[in-house]
PDB file of N, CA and C in Angstrom:
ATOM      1  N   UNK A   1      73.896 112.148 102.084  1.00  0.00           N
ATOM      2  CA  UNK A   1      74.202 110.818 102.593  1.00  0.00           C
ATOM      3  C   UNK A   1      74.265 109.848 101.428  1.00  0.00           C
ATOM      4  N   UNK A   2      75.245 109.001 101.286  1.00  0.00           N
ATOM      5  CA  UNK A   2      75.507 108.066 100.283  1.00  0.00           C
ATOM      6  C   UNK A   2      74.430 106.983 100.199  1.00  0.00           C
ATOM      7  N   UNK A   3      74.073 106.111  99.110  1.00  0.00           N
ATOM      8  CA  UNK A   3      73.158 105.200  99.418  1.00  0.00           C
ATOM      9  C   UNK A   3      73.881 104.020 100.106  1.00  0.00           C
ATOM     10  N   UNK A   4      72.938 103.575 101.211  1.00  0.00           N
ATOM     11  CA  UNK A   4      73.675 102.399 101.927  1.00  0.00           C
ATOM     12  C   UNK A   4      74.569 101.128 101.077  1.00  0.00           C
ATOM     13  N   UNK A   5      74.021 100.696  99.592  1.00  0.00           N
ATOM     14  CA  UNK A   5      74.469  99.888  98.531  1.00  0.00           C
ATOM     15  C   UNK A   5      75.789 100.497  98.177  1.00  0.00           C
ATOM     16  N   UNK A   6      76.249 101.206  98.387  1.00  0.00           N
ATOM     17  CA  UNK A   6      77.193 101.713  97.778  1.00  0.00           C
ATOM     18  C   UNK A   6      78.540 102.385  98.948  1.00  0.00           C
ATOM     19  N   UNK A   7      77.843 102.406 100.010  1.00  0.00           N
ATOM     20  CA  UNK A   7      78.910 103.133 100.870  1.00  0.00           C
ATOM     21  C   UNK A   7      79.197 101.653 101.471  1.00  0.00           C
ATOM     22  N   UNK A   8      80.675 102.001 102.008  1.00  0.00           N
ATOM     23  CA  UNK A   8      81.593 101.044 102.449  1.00  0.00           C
ATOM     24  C   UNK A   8      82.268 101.720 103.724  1.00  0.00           C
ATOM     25  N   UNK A   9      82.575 103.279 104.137  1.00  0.00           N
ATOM     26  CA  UNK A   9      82.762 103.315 105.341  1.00  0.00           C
ATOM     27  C   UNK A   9      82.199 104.619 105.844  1.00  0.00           C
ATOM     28  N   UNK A  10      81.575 105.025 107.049  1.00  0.00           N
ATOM     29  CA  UNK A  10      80.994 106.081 107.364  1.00  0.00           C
ATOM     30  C   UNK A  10      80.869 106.260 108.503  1.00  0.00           C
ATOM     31  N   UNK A  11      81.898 107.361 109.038  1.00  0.00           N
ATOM     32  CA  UNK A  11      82.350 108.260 110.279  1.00  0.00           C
ATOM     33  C   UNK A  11      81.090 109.224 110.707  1.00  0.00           C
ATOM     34  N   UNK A  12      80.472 108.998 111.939  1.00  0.00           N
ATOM     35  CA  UNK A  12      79.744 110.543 112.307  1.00  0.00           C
ATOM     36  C   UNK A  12      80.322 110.876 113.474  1.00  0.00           C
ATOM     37  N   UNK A  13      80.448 112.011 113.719  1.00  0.00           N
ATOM     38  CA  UNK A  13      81.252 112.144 115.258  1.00  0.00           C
ATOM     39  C   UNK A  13      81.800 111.349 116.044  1.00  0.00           C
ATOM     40  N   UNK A  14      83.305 111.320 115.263  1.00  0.00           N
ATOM     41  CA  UNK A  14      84.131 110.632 115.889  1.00  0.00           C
ATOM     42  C   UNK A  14      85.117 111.342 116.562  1.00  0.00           C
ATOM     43  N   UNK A  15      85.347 111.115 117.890  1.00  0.00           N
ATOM     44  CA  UNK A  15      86.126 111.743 118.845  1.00  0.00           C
ATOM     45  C   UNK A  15      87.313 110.861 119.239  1.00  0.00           C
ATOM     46  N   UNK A  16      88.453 111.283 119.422  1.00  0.00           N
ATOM     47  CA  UNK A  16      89.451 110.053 119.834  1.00  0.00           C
ATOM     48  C   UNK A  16      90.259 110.409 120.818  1.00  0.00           C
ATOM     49  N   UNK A  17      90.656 110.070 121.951  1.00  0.00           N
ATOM     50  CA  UNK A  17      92.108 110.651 122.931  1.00  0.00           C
ATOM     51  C   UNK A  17      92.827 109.688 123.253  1.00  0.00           C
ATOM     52  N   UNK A  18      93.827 110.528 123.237  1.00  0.00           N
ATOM     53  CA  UNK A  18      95.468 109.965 124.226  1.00  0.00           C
ATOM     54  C   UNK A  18      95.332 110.259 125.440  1.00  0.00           C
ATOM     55  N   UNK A  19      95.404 109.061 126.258  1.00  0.00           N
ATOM     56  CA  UNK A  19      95.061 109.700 127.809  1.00  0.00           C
ATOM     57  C   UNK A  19      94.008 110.379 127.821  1.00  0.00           C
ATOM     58  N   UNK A  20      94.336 111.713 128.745  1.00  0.00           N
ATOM     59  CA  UNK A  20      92.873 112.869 128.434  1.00  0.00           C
ATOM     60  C   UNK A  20      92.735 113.432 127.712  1.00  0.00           C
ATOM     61  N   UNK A  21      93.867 113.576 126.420  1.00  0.00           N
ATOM     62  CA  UNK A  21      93.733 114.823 125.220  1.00  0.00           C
ATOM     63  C   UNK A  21      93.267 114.464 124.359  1.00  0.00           C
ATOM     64  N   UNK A  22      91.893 114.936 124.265  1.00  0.00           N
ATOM     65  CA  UNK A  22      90.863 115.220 123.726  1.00  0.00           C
ATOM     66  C   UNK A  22      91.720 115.184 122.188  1.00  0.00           C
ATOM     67  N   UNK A  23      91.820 114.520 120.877  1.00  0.00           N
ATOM     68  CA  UNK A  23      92.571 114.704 119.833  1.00  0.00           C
ATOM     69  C   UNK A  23      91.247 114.860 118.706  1.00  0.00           C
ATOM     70  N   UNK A  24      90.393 114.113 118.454  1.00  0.00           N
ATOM     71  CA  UNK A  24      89.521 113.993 117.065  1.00  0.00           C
ATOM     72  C   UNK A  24      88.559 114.859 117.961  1.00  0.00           C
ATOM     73  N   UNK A  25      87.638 116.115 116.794  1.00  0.00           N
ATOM     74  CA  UNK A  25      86.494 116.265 118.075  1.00  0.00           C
ATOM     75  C   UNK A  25      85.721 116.279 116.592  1.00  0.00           C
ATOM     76  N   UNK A  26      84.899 115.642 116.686  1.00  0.00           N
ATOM     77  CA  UNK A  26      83.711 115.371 115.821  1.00  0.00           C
ATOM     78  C   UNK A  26      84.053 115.013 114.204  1.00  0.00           C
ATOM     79  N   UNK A  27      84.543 114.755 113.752  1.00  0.00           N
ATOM     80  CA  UNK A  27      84.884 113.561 112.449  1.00  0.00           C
ATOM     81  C   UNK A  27      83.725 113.080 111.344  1.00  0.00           C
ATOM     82  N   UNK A  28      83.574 113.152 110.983  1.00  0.00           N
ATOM     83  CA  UNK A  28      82.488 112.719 109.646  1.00  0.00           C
ATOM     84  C   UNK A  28      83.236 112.984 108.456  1.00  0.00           C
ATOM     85  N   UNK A  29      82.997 111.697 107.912  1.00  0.00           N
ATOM     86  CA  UNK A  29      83.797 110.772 106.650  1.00  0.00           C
ATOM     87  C   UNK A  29      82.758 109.778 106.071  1.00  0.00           C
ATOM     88  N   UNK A  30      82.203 109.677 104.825  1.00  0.00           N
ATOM     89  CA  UNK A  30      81.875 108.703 104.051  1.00  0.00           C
ATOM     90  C   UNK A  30      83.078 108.456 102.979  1.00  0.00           C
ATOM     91  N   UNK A  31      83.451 107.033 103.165  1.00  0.00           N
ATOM     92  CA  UNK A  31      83.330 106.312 102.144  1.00  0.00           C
ATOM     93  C   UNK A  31      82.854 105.246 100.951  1.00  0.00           C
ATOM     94  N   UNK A  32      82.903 105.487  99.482  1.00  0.00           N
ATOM     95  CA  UNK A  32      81.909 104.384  98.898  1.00  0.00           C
ATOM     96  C   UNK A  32      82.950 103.770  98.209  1.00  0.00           C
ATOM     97  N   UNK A  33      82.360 102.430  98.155  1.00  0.00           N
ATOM     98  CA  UNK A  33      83.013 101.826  97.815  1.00  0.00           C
ATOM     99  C   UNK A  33      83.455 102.303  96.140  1.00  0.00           C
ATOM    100  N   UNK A  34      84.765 101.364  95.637  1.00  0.00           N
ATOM    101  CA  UNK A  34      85.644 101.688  94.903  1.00  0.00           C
ATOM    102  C   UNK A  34      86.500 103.301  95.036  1.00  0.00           C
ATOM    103  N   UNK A  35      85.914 103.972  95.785  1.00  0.00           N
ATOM    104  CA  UNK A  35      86.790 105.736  95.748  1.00  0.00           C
ATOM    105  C   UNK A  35      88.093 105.566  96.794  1.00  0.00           C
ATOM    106  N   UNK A  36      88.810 106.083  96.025  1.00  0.00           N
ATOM    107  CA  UNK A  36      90.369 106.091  96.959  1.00  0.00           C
ATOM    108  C   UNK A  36      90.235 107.768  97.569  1.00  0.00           C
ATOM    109  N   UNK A  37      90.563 107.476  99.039  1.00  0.00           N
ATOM    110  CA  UNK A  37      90.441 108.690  99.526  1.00  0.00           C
ATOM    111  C   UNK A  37      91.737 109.202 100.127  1.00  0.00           C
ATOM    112  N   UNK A  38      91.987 110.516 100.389  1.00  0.00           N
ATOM    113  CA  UNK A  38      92.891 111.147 100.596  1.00  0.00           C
ATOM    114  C   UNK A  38      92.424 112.082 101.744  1.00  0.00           C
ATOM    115  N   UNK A  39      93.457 111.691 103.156  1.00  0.00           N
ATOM    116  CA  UNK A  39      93.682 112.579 103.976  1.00  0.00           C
ATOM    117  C   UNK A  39      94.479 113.786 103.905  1.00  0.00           C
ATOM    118  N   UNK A  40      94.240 115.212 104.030  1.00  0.00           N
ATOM    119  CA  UNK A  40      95.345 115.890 103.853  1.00  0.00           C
ATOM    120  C   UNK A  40      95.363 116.692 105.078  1.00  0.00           C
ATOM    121  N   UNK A  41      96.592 117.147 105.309  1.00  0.00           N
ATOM    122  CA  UNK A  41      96.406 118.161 106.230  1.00  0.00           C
ATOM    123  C   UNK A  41      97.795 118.243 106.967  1.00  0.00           C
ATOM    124  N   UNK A  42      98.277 119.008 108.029  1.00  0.00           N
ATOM    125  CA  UNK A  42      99.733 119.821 108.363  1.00  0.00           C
ATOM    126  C   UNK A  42      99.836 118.613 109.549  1.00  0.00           C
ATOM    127  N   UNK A  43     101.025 119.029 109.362  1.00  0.00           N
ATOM    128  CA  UNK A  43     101.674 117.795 111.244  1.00  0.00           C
ATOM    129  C   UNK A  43     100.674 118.222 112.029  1.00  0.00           C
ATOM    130  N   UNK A  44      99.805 117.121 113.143  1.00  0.00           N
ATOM    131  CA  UNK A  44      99.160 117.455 114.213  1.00  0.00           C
ATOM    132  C   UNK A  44      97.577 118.202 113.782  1.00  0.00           C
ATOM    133  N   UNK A  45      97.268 117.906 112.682  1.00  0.00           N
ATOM    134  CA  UNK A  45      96.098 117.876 112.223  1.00  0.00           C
ATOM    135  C   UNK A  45      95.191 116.844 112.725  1.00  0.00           C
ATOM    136  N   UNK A  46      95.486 115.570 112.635  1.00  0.00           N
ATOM    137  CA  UNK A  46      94.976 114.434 113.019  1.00  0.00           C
ATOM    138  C   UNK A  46      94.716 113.168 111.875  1.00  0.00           C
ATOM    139  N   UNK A  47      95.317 113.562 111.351  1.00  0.00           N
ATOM    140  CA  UNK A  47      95.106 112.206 109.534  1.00  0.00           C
ATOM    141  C   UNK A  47      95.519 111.035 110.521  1.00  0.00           C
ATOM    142  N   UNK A  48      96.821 111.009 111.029  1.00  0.00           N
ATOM    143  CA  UNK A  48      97.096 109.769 111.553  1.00  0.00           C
ATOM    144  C   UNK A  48      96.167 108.941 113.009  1.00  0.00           C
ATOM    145  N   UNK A  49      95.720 109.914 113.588  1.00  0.00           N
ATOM    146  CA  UNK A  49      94.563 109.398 114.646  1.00  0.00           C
ATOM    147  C   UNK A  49      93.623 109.176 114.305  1.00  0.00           C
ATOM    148  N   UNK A  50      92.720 109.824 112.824  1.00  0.00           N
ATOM    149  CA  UNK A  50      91.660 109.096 112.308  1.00  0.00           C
ATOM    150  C   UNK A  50      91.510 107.601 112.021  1.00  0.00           C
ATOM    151  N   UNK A  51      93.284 107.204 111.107  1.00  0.00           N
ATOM    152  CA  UNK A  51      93.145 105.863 110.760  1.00  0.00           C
ATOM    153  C   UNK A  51      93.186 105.165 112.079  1.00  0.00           C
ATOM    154  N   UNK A  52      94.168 105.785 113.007  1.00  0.00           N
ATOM    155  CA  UNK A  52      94.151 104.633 114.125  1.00  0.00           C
ATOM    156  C   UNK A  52      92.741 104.275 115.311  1.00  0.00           C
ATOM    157  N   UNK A  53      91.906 105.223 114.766  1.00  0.00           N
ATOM    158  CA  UNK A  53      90.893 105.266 115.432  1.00  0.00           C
ATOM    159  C   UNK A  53      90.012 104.345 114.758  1.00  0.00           C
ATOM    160  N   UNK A  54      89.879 104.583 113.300  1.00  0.00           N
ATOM    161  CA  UNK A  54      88.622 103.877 112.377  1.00  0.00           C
ATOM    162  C   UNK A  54      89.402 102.505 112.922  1.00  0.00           C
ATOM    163  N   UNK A  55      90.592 101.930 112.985  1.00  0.00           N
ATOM    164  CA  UNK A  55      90.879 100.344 113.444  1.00  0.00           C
ATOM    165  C   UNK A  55      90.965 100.264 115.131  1.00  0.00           C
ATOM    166  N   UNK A  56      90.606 100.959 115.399  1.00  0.00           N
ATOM    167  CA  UNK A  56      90.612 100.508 117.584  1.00  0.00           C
ATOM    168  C   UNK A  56      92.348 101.084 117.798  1.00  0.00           C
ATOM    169  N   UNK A  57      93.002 101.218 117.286  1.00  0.00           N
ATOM    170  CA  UNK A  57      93.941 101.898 118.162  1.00  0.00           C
ATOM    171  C   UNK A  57      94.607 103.265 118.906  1.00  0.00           C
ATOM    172  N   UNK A  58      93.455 103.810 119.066  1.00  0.00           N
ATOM    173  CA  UNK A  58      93.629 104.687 120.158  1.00  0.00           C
ATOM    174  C   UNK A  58      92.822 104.366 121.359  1.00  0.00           C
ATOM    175  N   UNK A  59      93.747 104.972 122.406  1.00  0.00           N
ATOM    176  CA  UNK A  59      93.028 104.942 123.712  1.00  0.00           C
ATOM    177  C   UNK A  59      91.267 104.506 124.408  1.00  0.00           C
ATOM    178  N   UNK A  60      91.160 105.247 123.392  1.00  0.00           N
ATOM    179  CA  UNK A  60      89.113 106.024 123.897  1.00  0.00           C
ATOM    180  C   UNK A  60      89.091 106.630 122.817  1.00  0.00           C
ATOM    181  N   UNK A  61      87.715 106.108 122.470  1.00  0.00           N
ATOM    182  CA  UNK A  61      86.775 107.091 120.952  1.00  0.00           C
ATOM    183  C   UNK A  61      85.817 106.833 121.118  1.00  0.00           C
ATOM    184  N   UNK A  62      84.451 107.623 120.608  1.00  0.00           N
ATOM    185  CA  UNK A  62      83.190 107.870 120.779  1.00  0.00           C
ATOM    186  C   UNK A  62      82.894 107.766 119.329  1.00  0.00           C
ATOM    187  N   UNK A  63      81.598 107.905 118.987  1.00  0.00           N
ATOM    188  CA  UNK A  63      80.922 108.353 118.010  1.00  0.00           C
ATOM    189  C   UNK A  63      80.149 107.067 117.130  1.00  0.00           C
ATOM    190  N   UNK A  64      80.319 106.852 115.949  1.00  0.00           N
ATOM    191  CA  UNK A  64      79.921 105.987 115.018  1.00  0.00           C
ATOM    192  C   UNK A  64      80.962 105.855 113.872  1.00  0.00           C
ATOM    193  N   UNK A  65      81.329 104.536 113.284  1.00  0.00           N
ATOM    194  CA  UNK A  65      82.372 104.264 112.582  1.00  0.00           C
ATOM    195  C   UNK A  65      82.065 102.593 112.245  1.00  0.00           C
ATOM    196  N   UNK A  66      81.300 102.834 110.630  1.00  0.00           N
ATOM    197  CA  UNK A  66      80.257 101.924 110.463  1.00  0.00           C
ATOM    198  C   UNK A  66      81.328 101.106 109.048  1.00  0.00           C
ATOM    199  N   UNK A  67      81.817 100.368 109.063  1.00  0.00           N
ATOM    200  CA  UNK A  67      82.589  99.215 108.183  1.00  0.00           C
ATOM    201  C   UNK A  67      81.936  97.897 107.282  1.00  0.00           C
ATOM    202  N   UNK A  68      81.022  98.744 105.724  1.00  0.00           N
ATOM    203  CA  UNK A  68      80.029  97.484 105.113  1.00  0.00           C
ATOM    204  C   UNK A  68      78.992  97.103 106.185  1.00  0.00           C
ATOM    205  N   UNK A  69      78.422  98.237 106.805  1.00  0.00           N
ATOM    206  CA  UNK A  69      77.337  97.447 107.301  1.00  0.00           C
ATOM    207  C   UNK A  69      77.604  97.273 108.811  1.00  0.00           C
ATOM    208  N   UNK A  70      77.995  97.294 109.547  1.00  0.00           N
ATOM    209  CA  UNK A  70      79.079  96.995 110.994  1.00  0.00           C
ATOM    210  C   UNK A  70      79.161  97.721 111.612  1.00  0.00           C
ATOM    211  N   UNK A  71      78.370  98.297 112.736  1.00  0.00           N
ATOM    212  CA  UNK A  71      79.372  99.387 113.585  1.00  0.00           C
ATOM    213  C   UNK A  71      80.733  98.407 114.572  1.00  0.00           C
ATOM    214  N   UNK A  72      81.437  99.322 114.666  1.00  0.00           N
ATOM    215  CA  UNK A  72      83.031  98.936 115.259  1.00  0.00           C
ATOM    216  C   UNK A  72      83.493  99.508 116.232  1.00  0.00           C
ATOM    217  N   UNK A  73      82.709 100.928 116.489  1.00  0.00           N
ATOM    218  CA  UNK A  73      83.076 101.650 117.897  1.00  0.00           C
ATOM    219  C   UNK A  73      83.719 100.891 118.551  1.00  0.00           C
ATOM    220  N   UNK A  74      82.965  99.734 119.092  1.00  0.00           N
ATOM    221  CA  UNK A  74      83.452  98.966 120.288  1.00  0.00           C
ATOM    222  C   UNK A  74      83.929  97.823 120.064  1.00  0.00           C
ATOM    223  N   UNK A  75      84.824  97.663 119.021  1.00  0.00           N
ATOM    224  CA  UNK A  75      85.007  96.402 118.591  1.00  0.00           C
ATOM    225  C   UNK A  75      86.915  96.170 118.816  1.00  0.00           C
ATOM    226  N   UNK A  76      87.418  94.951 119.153  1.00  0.00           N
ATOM    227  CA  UNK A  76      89.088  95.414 119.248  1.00  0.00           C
ATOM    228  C   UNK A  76      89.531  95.100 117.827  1.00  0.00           C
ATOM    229  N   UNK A  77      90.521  95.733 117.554  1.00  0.00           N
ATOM    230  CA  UNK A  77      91.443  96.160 116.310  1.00  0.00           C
ATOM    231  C   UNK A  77      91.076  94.717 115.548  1.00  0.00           C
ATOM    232  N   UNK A  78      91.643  93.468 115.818  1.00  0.00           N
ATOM    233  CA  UNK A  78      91.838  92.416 115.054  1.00  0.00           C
ATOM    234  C   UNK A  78      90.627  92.040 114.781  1.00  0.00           C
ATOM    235  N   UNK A  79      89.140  92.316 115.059  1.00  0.00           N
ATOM    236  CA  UNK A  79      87.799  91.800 114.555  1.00  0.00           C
ATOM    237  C   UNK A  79      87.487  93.299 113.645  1.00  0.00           C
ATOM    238  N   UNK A  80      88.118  94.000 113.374  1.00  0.00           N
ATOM    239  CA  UNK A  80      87.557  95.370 112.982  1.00  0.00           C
ATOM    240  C   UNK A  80      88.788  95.105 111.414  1.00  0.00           C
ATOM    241  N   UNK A  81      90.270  94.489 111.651  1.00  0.00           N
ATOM    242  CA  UNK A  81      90.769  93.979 110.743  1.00  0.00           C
ATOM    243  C   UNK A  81      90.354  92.626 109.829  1.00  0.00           C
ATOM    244  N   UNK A  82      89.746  92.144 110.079  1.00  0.00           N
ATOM    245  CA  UNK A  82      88.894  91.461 109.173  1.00  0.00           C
ATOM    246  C   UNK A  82      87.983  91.586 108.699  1.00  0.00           C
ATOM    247  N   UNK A  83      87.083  92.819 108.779  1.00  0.00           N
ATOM    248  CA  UNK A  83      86.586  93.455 107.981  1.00  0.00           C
ATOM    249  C   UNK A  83      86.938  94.147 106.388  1.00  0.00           C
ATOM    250  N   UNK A  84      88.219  94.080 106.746  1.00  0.00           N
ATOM    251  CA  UNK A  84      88.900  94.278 105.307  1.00  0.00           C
ATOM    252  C   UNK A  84      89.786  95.988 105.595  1.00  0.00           C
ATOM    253  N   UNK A  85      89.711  96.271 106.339  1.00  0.00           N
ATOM    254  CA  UNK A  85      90.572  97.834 107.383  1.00  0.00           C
ATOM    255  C   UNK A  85      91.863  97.215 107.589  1.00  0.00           C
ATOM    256  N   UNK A  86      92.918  98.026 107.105  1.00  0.00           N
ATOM    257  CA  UNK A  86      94.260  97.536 106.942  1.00  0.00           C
ATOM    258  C   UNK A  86      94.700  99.202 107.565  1.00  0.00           C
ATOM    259  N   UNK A  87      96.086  99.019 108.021  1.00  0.00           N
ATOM    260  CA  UNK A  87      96.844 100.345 108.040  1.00  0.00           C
ATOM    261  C   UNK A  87      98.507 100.182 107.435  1.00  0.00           C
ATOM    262  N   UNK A  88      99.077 100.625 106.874  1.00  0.00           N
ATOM    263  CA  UNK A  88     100.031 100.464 106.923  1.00  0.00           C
ATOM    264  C   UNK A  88     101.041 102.203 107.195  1.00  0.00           C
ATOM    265  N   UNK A  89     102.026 101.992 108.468  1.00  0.00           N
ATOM    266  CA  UNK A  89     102.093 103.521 108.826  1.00  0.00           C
ATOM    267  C   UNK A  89     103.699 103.736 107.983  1.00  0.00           C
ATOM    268  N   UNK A  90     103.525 105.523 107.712  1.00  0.00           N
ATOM    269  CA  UNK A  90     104.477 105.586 107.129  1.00  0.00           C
ATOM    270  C   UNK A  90     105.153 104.866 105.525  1.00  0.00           C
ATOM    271  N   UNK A  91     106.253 104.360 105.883  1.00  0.00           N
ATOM    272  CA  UNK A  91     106.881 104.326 104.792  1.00  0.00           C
ATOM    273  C   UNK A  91     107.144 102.539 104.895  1.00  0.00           C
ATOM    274  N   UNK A  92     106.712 101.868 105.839  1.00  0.00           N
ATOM    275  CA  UNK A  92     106.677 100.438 106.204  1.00  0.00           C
ATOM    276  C   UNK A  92     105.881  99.995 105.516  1.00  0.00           C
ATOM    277  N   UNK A  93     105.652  98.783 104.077  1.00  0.00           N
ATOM    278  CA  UNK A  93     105.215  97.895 103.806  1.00  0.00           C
ATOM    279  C   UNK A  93     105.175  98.224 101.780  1.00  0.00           C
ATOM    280  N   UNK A  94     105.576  99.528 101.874  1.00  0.00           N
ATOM    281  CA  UNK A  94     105.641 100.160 100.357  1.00  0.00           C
ATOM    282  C   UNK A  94     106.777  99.313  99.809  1.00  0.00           C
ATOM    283  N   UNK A  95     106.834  98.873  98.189  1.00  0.00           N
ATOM    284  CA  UNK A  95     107.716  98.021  97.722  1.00  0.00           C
ATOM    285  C   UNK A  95     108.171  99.284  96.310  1.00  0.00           C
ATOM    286  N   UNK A  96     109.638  99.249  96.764  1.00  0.00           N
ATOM    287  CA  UNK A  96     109.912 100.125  95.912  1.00  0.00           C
ATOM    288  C   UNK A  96     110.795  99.627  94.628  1.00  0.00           C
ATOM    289  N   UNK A  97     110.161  98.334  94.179  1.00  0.00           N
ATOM    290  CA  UNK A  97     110.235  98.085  92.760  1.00  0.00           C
ATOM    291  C   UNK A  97     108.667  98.204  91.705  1.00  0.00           C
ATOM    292  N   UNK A  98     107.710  98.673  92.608  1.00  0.00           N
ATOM    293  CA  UNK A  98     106.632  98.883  92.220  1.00  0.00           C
ATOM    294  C   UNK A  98     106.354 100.097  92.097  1.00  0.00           C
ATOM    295  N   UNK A  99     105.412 100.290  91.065  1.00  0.00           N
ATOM    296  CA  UNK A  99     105.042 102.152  90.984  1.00  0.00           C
ATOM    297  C   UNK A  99     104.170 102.462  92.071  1.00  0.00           C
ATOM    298  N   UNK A 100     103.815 103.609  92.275  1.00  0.00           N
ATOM    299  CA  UNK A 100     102.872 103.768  93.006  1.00  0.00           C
ATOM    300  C   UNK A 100     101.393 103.441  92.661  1.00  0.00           C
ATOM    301  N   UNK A 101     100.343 103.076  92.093  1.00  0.00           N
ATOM    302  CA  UNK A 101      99.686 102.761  91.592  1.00  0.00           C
ATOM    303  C   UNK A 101      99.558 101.068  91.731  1.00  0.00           C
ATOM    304  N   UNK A 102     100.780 100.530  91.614  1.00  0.00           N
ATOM    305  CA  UNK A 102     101.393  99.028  91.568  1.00  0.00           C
ATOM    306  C   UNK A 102     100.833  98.709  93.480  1.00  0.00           C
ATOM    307  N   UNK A 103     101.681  99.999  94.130  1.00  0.00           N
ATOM    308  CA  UNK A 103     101.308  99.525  95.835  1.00  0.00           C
ATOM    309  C   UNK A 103      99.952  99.689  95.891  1.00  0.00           C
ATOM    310  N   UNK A 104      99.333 100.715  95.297  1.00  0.00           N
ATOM    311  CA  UNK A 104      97.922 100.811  96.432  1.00  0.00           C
ATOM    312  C   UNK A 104      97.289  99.821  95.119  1.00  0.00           C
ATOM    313  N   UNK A 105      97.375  99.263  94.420  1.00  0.00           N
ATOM    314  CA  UNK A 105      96.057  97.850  94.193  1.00  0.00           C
ATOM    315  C   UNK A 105      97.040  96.687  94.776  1.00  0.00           C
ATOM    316  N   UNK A 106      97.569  96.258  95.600  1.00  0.00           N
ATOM    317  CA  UNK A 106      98.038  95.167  96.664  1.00  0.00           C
ATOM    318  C   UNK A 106      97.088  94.548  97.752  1.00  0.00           C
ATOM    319  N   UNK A 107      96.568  95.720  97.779  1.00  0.00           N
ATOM    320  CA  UNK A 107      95.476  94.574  99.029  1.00  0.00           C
ATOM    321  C   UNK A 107      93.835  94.500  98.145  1.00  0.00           C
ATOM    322  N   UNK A 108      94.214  92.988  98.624  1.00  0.00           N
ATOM    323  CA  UNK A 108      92.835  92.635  97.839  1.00  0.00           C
ATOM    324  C   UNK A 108      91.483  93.197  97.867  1.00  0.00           C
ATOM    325  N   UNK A 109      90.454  93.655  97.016  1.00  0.00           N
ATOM    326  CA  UNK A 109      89.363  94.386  97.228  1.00  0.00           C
ATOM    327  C   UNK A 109      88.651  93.144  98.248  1.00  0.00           C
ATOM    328  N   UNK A 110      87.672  94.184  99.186  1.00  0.00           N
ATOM    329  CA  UNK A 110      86.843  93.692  99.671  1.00  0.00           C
ATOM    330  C   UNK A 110      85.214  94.082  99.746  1.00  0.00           C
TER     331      UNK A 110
END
């Protein structure tokens, strides 16, 4: 377990569904602050329902999903976005006169 001073986001069994399908089943993720993290994994893995889950947009989710201090389980998207939780999906908001490196320091640290 990370020291609380230092961690910035931390998943314990997080579950998420569409309708009834059951999609995330138990999830655990620390992040500390300053580490850039990387989801990987095949189509229908679930990378993209994690993020939409850590910000309120899926259906129904369970578990713990703690933001600087904050749990958010139950919190709606736009108070969970001011926490400093951004998404941007796909290929929408990337500026391609910038390197890559150039996009991901764009949003201001928090």
């Amino acid at each position: 377990m990370a020291n609380s001073a230092t961690e910035y986001l931390r998943i314990t069994d997080l579950h998420a569904f569409y309708g009834e399908s059951h999609i995330l089943h138990g999830v655990d993720l620390t992040v500390n602050r300053g580490e850039v993290v990387t989801l990987l994994g095949r189509n229908g893995a679930g990378r993209t329902t994690t993020l939409k889950a850590i910000l309120g947009l899926v259906g129904r989710r369970s578990g713990s999903i703690v933001i600087n201090g904050v749990e958010t389980v139950n919190m709606p998207p736009h108070a969970i976005a001011q926490l400093g939780i951004g998404y941007c999906p796909e290929e929408r908001g990337i500026f391609a006169s910038l390197s890559c490196e150039e996009n991901l320091l764009l949003p201001p640290p928090v």
